[in-house]
C-alpha atoms as a PDB file:
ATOM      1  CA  UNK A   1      -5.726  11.866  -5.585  1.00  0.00           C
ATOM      2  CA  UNK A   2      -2.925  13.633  -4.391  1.00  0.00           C
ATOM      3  CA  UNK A   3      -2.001  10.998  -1.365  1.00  0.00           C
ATOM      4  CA  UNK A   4      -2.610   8.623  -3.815  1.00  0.00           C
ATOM      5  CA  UNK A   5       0.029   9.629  -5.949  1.00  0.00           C
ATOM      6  CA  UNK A   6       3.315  10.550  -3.794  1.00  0.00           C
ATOM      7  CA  UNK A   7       2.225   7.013  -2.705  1.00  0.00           C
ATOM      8  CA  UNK A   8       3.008   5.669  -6.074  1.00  0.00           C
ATOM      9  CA  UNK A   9       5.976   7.323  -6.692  1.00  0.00           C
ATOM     10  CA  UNK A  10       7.335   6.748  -3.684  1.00  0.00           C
ATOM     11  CA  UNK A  11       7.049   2.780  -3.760  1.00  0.00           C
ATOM     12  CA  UNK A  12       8.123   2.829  -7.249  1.00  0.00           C
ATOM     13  CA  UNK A  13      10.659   5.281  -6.957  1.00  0.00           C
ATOM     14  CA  UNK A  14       9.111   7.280  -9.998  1.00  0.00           C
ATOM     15  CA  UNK A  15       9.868  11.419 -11.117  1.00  0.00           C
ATOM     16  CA  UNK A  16       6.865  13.318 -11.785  1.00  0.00           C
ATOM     17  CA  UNK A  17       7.092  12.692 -15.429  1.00  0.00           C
ATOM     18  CA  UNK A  18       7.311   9.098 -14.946  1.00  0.00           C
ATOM     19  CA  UNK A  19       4.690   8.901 -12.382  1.00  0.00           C
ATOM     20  CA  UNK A  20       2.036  11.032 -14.919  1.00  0.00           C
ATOM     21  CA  UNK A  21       3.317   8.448 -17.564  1.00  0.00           C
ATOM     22  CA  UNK A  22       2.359   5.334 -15.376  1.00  0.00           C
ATOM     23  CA  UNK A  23      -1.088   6.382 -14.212  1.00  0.00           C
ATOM     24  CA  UNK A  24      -1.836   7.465 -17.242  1.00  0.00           C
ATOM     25  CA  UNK A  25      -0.823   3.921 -19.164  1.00  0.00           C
ATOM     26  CA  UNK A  26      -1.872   2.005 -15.951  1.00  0.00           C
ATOM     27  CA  UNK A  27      -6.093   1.292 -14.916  1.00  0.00           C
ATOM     28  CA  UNK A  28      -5.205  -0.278 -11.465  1.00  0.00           C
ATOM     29  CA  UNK A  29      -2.790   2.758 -10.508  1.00  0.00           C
ATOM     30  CA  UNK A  30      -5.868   5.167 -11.561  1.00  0.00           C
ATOM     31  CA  UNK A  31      -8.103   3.490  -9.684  1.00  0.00           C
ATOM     32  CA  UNK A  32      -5.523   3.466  -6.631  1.00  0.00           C
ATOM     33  CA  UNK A  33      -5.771   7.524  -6.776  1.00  0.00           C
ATOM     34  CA  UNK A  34      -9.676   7.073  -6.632  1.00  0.00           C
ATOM     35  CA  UNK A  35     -10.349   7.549 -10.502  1.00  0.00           C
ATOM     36  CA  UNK A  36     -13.554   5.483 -11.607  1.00  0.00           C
ATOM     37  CA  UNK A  37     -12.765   5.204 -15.146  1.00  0.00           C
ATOM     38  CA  UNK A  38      -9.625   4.803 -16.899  1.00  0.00           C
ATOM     39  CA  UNK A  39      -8.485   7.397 -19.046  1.00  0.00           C
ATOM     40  CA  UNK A  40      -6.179   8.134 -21.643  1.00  0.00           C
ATOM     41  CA  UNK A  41      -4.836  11.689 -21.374  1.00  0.00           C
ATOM     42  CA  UNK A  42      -3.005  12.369 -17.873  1.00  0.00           C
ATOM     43  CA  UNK A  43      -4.576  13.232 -14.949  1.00  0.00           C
ATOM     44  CA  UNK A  44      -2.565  16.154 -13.937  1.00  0.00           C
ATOM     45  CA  UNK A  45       0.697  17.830 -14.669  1.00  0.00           C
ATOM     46  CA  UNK A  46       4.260  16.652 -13.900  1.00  0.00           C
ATOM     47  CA  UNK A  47       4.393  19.954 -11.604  1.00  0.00           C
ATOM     48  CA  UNK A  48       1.357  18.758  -9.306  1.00  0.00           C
ATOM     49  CA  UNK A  49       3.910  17.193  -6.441  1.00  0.00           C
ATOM     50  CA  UNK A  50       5.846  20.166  -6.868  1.00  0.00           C
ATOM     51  CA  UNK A  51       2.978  21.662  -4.801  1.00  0.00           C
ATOM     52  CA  UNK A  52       2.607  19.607  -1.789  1.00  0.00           C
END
């Protein structure tokens, strides 16, 4: 999930928040960070990349 992610925002050129916002409104980027069923609340805080 996490590769998955800094991914994403790196080829969109997203901030945390945005990147949260996008998964979370978007099935095919949830399915890109190996979710099998889209969801509506976010997958993880804005902090998570703060992390790696």
């Amino acid at each position: 999930m996490a590769l998955g992610a800094l991914i994403i925002k790196a080829h969109l050129g997203l901030t945390d928040e945005q990147l949260v916002e996008q998964i979370k409104e978007n099935p095919y980027l949830e399915f890109v960070i190996g979710l099998e069923a889209f969801k509506y609340s976010a997958q993880f805080n804005p902090s998570f990349s703060d992390c790696l």
